[in-house]
PDB file of N, CA and C in Angstrom:
ATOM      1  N   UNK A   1       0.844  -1.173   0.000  1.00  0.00           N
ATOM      2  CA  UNK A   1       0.000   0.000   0.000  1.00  0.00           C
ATOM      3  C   UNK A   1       0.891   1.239   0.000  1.00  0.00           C
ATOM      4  N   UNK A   2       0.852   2.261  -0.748  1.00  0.00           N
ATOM      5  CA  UNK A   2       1.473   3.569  -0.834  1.00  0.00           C
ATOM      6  C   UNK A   2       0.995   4.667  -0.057  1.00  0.00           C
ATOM      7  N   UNK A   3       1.901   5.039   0.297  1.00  0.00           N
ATOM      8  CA  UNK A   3       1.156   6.358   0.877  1.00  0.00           C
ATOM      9  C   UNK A   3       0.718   7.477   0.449  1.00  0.00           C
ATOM     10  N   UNK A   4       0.532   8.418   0.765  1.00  0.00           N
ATOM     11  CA  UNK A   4      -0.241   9.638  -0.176  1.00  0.00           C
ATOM     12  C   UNK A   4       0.624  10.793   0.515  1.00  0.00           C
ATOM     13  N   UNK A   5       1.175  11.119  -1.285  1.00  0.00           N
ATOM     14  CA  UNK A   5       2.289  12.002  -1.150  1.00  0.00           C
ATOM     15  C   UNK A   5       1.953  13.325  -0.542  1.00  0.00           C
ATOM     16  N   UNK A   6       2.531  14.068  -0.227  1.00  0.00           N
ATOM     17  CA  UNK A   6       2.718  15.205   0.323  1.00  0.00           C
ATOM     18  C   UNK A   6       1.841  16.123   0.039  1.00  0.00           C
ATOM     19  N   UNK A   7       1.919  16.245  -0.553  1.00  0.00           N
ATOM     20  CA  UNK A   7       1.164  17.069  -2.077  1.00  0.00           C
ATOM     21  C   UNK A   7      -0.299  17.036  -1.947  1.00  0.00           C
ATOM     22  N   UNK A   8      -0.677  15.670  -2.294  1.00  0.00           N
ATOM     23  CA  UNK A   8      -1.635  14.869  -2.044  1.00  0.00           C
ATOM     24  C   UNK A   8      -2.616  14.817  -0.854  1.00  0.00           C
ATOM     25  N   UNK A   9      -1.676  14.984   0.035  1.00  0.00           N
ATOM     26  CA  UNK A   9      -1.997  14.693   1.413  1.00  0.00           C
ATOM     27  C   UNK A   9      -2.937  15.822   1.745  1.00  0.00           C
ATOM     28  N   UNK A  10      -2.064  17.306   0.991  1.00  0.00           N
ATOM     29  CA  UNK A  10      -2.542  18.357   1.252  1.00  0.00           C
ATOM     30  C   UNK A  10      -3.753  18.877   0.689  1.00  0.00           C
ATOM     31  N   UNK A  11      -3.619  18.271  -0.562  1.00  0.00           N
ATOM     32  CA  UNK A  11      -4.832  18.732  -0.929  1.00  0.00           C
ATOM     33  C   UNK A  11      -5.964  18.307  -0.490  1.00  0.00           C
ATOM     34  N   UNK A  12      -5.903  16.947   0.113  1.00  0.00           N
ATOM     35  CA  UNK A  12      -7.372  16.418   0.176  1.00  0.00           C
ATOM     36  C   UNK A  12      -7.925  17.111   1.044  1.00  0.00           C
ATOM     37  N   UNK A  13      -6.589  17.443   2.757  1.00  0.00           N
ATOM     38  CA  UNK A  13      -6.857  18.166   3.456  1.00  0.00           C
ATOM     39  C   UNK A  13      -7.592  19.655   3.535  1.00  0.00           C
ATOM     40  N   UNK A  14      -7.687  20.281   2.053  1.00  0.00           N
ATOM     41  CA  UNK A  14      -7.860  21.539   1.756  1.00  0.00           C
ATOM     42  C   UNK A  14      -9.418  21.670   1.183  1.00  0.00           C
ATOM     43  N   UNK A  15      -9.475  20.545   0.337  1.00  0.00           N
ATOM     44  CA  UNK A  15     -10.544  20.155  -0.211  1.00  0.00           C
ATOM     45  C   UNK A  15     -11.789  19.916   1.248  1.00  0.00           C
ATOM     46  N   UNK A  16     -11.470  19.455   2.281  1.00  0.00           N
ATOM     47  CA  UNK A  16     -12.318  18.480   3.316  1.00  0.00           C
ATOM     48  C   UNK A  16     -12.545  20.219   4.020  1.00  0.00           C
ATOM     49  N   UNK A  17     -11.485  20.626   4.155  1.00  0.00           N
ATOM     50  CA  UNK A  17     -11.643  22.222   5.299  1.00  0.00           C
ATOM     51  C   UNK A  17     -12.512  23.137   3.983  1.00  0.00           C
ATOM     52  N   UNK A  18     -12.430  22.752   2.783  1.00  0.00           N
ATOM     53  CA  UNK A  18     -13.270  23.503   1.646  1.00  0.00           C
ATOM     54  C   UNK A  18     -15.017  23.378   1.978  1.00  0.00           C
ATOM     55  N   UNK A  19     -15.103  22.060   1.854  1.00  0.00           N
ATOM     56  CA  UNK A  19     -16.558  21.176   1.925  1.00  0.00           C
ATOM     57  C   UNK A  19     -16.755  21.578   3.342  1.00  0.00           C
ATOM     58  N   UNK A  20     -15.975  21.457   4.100  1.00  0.00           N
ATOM     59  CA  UNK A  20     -16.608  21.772   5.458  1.00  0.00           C
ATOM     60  C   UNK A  20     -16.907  23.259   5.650  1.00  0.00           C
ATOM     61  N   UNK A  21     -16.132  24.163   5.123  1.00  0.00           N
ATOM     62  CA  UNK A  21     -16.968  25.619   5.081  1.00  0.00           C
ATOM     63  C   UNK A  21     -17.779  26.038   4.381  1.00  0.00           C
ATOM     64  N   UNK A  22     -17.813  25.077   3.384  1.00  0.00           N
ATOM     65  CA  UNK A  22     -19.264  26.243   2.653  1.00  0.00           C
ATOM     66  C   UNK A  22     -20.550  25.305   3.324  1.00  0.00           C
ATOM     67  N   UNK A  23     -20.350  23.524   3.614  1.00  0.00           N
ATOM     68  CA  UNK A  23     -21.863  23.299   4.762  1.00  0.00           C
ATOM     69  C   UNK A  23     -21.673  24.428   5.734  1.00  0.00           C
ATOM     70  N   UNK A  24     -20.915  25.066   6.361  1.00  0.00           N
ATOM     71  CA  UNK A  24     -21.241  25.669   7.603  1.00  0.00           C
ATOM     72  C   UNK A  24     -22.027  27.357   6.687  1.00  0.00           C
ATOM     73  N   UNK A  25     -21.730  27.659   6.027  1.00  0.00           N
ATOM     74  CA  UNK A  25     -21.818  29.046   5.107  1.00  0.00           C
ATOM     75  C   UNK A  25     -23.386  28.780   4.890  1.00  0.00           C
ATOM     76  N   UNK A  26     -23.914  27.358   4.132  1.00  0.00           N
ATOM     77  CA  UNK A  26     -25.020  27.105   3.812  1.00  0.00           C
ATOM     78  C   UNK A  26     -26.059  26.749   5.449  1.00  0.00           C
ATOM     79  N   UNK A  27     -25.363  26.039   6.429  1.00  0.00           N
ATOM     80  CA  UNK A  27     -25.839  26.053   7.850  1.00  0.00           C
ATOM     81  C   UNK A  27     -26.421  27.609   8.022  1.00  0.00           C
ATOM     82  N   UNK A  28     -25.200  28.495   8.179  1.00  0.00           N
ATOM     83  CA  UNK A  28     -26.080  30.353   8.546  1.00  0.00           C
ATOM     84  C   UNK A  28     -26.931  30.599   7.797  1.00  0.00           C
ATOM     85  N   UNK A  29     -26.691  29.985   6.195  1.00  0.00           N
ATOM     86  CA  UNK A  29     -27.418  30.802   5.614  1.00  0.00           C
ATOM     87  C   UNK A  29     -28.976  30.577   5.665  1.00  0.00           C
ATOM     88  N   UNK A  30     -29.134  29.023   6.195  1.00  0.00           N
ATOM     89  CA  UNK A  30     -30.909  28.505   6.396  1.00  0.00           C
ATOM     90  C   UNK A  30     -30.674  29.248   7.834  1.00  0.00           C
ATOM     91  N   UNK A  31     -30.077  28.781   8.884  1.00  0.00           N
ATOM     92  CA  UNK A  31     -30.590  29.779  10.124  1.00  0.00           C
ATOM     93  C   UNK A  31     -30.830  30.852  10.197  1.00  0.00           C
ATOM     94  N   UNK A  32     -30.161  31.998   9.502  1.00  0.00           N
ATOM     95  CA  UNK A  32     -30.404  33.269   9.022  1.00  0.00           C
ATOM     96  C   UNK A  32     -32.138  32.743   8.337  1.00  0.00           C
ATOM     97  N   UNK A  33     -32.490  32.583   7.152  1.00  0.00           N
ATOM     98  CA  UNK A  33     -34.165  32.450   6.850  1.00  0.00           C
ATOM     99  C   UNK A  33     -35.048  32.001   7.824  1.00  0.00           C
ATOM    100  N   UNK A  34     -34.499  30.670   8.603  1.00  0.00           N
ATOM    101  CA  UNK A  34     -35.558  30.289   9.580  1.00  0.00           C
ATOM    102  C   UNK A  34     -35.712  31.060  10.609  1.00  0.00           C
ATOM    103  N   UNK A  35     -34.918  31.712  10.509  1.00  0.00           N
ATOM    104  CA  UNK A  35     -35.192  32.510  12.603  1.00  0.00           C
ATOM    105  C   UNK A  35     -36.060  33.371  12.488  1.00  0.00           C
ATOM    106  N   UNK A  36     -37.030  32.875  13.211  1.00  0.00           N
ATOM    107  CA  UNK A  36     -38.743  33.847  13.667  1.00  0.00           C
ATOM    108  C   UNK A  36     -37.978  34.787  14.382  1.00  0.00           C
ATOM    109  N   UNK A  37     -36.850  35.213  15.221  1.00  0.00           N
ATOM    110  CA  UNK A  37     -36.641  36.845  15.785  1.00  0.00           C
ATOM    111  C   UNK A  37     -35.971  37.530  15.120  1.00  0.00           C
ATOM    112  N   UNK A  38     -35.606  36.858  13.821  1.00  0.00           N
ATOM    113  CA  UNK A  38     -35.543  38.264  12.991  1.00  0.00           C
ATOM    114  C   UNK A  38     -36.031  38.770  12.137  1.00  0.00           C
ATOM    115  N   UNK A  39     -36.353  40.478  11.773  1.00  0.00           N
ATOM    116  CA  UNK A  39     -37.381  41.057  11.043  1.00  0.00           C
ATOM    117  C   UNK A  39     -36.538  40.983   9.661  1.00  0.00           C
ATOM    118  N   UNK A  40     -37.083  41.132   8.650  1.00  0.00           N
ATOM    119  CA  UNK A  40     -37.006  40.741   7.445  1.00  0.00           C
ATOM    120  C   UNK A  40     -35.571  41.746   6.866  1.00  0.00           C
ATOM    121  N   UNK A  41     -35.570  43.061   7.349  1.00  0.00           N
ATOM    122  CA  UNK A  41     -34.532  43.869   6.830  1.00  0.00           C
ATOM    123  C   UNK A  41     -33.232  43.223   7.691  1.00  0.00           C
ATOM    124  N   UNK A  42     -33.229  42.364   8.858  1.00  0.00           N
ATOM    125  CA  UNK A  42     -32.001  42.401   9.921  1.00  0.00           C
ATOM    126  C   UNK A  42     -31.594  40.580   8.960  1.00  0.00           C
ATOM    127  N   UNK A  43     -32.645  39.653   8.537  1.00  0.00           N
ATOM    128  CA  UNK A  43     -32.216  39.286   7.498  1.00  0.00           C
ATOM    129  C   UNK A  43     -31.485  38.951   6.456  1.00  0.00           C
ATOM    130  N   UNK A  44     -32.349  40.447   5.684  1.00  0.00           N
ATOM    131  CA  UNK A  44     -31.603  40.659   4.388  1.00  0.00           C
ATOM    132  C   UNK A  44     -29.891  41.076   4.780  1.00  0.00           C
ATOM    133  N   UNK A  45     -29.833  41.977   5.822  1.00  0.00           N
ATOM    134  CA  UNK A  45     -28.440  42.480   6.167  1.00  0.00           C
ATOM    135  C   UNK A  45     -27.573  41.369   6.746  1.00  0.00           C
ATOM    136  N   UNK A  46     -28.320  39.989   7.370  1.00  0.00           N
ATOM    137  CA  UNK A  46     -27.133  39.077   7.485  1.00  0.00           C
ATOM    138  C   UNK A  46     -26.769  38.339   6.484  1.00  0.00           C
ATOM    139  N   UNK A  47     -27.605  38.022   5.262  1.00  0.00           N
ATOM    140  CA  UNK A  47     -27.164  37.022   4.454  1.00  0.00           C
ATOM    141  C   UNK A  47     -26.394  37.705   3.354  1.00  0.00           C
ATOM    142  N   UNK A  48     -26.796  39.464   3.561  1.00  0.00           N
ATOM    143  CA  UNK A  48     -25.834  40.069   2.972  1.00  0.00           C
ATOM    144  C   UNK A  48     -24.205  40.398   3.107  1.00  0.00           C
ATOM    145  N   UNK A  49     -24.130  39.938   4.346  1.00  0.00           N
ATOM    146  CA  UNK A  49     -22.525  39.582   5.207  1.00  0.00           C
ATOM    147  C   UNK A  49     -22.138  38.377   5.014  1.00  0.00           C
ATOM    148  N   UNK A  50     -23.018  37.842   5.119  1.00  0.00           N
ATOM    149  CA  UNK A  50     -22.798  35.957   5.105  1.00  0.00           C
ATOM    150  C   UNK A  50     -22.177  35.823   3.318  1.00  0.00           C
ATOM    151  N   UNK A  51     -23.124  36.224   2.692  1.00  0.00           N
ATOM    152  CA  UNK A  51     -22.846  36.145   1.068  1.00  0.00           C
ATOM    153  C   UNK A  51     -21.325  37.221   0.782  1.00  0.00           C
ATOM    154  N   UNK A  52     -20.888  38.244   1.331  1.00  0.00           N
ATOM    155  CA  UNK A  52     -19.755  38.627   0.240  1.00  0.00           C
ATOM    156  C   UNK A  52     -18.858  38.814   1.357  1.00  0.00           C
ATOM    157  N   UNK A  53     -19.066  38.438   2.949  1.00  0.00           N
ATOM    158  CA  UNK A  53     -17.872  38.287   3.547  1.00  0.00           C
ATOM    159  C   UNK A  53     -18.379  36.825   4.317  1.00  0.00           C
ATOM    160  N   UNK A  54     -18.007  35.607   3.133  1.00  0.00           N
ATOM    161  CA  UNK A  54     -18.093  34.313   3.985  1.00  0.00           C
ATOM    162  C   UNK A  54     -17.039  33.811   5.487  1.00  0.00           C
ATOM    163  N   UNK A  55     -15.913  34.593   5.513  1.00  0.00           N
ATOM    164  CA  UNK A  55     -15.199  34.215   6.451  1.00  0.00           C
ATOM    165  C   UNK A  55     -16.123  34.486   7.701  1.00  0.00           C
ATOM    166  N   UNK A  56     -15.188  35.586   7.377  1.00  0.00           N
ATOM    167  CA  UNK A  56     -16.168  36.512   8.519  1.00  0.00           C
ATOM    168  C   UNK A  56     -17.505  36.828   9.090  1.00  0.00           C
ATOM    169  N   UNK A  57     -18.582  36.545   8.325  1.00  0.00           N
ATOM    170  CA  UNK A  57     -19.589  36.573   8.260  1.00  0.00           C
ATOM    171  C   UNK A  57     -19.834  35.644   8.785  1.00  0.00           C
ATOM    172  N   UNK A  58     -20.003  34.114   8.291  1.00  0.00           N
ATOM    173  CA  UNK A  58     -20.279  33.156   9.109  1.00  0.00           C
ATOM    174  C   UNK A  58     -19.966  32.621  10.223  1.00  0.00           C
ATOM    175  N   UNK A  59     -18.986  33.674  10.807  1.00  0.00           N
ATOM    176  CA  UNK A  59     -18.256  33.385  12.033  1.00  0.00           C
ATOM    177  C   UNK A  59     -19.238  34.182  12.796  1.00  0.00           C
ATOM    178  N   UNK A  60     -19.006  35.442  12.310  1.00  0.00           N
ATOM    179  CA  UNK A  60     -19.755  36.880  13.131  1.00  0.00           C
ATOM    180  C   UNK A  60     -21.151  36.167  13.280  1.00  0.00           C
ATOM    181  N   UNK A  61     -21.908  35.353  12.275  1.00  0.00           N
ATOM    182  CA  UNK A  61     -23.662  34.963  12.305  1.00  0.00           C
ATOM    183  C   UNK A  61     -23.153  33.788  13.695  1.00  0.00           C
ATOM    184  N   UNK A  62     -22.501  32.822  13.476  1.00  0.00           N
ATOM    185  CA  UNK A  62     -22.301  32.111  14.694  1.00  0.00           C
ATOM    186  C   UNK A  62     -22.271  32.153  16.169  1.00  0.00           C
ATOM    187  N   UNK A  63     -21.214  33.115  16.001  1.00  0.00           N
ATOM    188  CA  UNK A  63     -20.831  33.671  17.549  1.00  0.00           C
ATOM    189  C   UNK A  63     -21.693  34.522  17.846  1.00  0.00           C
ATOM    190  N   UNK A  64     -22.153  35.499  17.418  1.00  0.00           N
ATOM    191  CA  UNK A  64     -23.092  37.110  17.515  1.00  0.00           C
ATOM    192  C   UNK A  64     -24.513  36.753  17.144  1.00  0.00           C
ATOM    193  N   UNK A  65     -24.634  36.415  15.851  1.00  0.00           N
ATOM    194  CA  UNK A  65     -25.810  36.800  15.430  1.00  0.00           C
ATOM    195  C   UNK A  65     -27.010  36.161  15.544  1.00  0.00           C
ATOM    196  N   UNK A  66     -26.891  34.867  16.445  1.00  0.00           N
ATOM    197  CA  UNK A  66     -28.164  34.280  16.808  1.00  0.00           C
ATOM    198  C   UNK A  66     -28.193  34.957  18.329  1.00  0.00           C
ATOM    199  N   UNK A  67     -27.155  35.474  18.822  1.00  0.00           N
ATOM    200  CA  UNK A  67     -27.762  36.368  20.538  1.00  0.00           C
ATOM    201  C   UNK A  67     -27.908  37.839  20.231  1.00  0.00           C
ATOM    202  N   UNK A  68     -27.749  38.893  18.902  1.00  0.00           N
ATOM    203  CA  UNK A  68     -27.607  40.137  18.993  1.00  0.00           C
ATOM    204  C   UNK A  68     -29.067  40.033  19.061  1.00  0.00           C
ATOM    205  N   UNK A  69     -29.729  41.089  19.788  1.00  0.00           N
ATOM    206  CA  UNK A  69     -31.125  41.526  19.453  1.00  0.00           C
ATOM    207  C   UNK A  69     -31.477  42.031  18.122  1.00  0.00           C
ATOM    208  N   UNK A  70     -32.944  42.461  17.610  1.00  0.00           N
ATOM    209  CA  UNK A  70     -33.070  43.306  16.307  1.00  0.00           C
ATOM    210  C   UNK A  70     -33.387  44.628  16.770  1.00  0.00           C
ATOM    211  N   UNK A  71     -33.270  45.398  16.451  1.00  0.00           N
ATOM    212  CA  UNK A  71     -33.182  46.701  16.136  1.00  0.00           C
ATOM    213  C   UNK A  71     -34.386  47.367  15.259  1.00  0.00           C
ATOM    214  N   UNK A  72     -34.680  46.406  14.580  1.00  0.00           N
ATOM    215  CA  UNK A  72     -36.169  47.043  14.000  1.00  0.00           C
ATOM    216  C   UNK A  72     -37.690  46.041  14.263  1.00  0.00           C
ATOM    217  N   UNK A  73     -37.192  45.281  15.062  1.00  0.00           N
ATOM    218  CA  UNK A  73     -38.456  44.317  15.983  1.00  0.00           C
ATOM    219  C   UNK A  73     -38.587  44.964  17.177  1.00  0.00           C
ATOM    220  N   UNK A  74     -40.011  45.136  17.301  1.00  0.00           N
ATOM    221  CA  UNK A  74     -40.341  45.973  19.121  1.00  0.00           C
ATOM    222  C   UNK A  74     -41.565  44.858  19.775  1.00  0.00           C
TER     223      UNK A  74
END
């Protein structure tokens, strides 16, 4: 049995941390639609973070954005 060259090794590794961030990207992005406490504009403004800053964004929706309150819900 051979082993899997270096190279190899790395990529698959890159590929697996690939697949595993965009499920988590696609994870915010249904929790962002399903969540009944947020109003439709607080929403549009997360999936608008989520969509053109995926790093960050899906970190910030993780950690923050299922405890920040809304701002335009009373």
């Amino acid at each position: 049995m051979e082993s899997i060259s270096g190279f190899t090794g790395l990529a698959v590794v890159f590929l697996v941390l690939g697949l595993l961030w965009i499920v988590l990207v696609v994870v915010a992005l249904l929790q962002i639609a399903r969540s009944s406490e947020l109003s439709t504009p607080m929403k549009v403004l997360w999936v608008v973070i989520v969509f053109f800053f995926p790093i960050v964004g899906t970190l910030a929706w993780f950690v923050l954005g299922r405890r920040i309150g809304d701002p335009f819900r009373r």
